[in-house]
Protein backbone atom coordinates (compact mmCIF):
# COMPACT_ATOMS: atom_id res chain seq x y z
CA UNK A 1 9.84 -6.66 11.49
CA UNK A 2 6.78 -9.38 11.97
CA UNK A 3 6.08 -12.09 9.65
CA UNK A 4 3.41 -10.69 7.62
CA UNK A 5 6.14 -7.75 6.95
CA UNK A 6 8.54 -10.07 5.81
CA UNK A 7 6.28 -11.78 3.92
CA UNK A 8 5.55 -9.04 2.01
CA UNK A 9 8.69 -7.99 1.19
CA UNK A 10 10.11 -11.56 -0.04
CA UNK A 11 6.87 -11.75 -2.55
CA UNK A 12 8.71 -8.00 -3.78
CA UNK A 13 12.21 -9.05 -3.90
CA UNK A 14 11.05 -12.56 -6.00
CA UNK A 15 9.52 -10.68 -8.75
CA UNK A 16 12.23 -7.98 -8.89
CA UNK A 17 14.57 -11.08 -9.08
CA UNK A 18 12.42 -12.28 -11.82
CA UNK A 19 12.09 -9.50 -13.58
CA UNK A 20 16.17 -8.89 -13.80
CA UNK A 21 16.58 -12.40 -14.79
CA UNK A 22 14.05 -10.84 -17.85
CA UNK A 23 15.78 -7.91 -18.15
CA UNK A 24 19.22 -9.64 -18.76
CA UNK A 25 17.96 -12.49 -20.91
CA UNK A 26 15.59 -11.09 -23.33
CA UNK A 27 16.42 -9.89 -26.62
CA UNK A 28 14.14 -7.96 -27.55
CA UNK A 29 13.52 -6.77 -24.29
CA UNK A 30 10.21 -4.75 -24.69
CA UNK A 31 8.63 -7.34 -27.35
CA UNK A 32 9.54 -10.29 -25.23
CA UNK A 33 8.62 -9.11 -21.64
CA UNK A 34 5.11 -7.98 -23.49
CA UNK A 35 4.55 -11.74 -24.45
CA UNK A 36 5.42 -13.34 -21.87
CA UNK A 37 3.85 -11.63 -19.08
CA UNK A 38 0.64 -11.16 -21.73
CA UNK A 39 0.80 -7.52 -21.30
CA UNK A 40 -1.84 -5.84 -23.42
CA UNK A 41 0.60 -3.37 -24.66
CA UNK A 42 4.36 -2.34 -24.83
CA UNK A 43 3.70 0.79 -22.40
CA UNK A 44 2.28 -2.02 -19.62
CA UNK A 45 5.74 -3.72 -17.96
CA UNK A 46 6.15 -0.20 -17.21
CA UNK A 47 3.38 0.02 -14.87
CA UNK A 48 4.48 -3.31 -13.34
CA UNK A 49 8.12 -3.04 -12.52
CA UNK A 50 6.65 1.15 -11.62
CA UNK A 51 4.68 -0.44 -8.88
CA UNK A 52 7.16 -3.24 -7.25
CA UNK A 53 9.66 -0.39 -6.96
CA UNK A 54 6.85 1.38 -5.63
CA UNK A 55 6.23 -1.91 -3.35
CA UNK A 56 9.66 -1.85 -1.61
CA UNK A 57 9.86 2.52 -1.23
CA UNK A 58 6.50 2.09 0.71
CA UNK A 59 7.53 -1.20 2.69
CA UNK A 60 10.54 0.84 3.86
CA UNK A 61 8.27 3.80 4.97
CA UNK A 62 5.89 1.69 7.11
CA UNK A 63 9.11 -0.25 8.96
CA UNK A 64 10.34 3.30 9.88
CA UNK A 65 7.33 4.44 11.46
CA UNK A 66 7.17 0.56 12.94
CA UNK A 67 10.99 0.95 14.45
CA UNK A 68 10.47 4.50 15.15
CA UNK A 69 6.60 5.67 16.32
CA UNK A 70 5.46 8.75 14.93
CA UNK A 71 6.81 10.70 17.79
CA UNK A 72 9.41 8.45 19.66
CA UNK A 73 10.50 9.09 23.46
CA UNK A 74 13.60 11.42 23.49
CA UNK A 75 13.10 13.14 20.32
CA UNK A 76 11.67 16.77 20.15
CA UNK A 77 8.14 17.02 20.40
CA UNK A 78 7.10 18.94 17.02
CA UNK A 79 3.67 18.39 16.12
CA UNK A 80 4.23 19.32 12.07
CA UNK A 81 6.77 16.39 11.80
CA UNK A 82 4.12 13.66 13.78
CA UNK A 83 2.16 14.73 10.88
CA UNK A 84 4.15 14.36 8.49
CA UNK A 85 5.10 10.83 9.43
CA UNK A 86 1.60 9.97 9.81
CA UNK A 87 0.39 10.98 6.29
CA UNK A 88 3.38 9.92 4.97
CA UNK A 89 2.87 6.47 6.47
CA UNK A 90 -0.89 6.47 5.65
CA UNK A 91 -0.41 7.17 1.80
CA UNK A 92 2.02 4.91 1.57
CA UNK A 93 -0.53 2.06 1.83
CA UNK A 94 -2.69 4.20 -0.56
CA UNK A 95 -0.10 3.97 -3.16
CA UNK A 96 0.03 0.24 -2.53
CA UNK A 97 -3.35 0.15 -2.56
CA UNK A 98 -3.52 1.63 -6.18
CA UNK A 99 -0.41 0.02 -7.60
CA UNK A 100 -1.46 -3.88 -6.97
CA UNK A 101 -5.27 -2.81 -8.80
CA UNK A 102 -2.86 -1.64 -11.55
CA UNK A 103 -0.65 -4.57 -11.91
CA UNK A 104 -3.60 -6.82 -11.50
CA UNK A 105 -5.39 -4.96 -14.29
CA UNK A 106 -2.61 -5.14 -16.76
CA UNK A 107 -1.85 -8.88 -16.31
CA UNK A 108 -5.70 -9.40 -16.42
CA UNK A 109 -6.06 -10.66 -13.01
CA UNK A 110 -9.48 -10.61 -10.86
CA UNK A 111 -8.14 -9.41 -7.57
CA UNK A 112 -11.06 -8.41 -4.42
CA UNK A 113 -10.87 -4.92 -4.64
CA UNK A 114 -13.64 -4.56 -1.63
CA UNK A 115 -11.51 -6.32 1.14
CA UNK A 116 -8.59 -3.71 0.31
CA UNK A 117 -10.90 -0.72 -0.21
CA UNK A 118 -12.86 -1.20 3.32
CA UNK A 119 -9.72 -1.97 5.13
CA UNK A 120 -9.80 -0.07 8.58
CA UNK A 121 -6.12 1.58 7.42
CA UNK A 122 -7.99 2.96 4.60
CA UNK A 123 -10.63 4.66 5.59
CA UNK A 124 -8.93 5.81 8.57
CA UNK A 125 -6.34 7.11 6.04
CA UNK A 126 -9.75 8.22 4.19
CA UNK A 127 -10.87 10.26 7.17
CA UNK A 128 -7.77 11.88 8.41
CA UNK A 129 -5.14 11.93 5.47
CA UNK A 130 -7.27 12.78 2.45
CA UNK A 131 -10.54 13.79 2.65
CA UNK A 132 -10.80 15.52 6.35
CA UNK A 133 -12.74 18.36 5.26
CA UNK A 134 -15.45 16.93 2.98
CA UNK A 135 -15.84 13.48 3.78
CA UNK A 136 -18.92 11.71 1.30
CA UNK A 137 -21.09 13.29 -0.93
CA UNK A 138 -24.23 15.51 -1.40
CA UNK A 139 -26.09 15.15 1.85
CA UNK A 140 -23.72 12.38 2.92
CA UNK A 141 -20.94 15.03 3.42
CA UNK A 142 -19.57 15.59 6.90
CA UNK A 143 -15.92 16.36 7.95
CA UNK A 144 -13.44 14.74 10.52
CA UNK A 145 -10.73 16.33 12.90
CA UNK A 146 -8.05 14.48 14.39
CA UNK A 147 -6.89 14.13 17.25
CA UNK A 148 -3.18 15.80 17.77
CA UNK A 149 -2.21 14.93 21.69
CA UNK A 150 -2.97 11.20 21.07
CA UNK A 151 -1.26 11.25 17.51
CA UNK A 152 1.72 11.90 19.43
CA UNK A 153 1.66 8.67 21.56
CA UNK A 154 0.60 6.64 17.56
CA UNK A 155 -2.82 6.66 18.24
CA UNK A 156 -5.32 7.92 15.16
CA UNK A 157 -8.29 9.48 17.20
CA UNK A 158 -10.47 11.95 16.25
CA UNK A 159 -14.55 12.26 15.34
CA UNK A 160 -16.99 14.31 12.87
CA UNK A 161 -19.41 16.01 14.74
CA UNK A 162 -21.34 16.64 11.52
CA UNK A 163 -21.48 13.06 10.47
CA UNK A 164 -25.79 12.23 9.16
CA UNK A 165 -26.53 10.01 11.41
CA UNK A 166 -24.98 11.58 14.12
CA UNK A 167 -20.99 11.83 16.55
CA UNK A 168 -18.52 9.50 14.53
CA UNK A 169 -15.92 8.37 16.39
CA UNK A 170 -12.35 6.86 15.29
CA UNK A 171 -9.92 5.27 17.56
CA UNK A 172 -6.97 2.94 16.75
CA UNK A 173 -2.96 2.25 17.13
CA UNK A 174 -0.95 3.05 14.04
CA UNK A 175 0.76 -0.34 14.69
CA UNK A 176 -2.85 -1.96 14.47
CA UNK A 177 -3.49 -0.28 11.03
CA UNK A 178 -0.78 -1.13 9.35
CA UNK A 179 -0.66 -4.68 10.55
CA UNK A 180 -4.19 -4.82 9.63
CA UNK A 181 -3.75 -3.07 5.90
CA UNK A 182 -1.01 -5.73 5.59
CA UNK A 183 -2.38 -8.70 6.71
CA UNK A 184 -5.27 -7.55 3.49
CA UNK A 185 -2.46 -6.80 1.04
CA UNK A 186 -0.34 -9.52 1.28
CA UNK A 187 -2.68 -12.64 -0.18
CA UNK A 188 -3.32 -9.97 -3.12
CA UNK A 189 0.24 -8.94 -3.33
CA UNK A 190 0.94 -13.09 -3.07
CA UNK A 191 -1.94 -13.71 -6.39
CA UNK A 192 -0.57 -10.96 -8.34
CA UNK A 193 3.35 -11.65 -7.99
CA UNK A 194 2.40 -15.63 -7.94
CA UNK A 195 1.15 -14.84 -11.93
CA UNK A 196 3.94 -12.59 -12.70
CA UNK A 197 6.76 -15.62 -11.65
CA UNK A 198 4.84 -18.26 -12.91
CA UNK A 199 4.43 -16.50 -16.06
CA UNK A 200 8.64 -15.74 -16.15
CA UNK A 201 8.91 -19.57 -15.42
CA UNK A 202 7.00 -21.35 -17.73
CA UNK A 203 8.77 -18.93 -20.41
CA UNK A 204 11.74 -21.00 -19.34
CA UNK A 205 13.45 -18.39 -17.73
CA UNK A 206 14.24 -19.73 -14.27
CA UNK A 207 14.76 -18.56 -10.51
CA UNK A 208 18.67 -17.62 -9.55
């Protein structure tokens, strides 16, 4: 696992830590966690603790594909299952994507949307794992195919031949996305967890 990996998961495993040392200290539970953490509503934690279990189901998909490839040497050569891996591994940094907007919304955080929504992972996921067939809008709209042969070896190739302003080409390592979508998450992941501990801590409920 690289640093930025492990990074990522320690900011994860501190607020889950926090957030037990809530669960098992609080009474009320609901009313308390809602205060502290200035939650606009009751329904809110739910969102949060949601989206850090989220966090470390989605961590665990991208270190398989890291450990493993998308097609590794030695193991049968099915094409459906590369897929698989790869939009499994792709959406899985969509989800994180979407949960840390939603936990930065609820605790009424500002968070840089734009770096995370242009990240090269996400618009290659974008291209090839969402919206293949009907990529933009209107005029805009043009469609991508991907490339199967080099998905094989974890590379994310393909084009649009339709694109408006003419042959789009995409061409990356699987490896290189990810470490790229995480090297965006994790200062954001870092802001929004930072708030959530800080929050726990100057309720006076302290770090194990």
């Amino acid at each position: 696992m690289n640093a930025t990996a492990t990074k990522i998961r320690k900011q994860i495993a501190r607020v889950r830590d926090a957030l037990h040392n809530c669960s098992v200290r609080l009474d009320p539970f609901e009313s308390e966690i809602q205060r502290i953490l200035n939650l606009s509503s009751d329904r809110d934690y739910s969102f949060i603790i949601d989206s850090y279990y989220l966090f470390e189901d989605t961590e665990a998909a991208k270190s398989f594909v890291r450990a493993n490839g998308l097609c590794p040497p030695g193991i049968r050569d099915d094409i459906g299952l590369v897929y698989l891996k790869f939009y499994g591994v792709m959406n899985a940094c969509y989800l994180q994507h979407e949960a840390i907007a939603v936990c930065a919304r609820k605790l009424g955080l500002r968070i840089d949307k734009e770096v995370l929504s242009s990240n090269s992972l996400i618009v290659h996921r974008n291209d090839f794992a969402a919206h293949s067939p009907n990529r933009g809008r209107g005029d805009d709209a043009h469609s991508f195919i991907l490339d199967r042969f080099r998905l094989r070896a974890g590379e994310v190739a393909g084009y649009s031949s339709n694109a408006p302003g003419g042959i789009k080409f995409r061409d990356a390592k699987i490896d290189d996305l990810l470490n790229d979508w995480d090297t965006a998450f994790l200062p954001v992941l870092v802001q929004v967890s930072e708030a959530i501990v800080s929050r726990v801590l100057d309720a006076g409920i302290r770090e194990a």
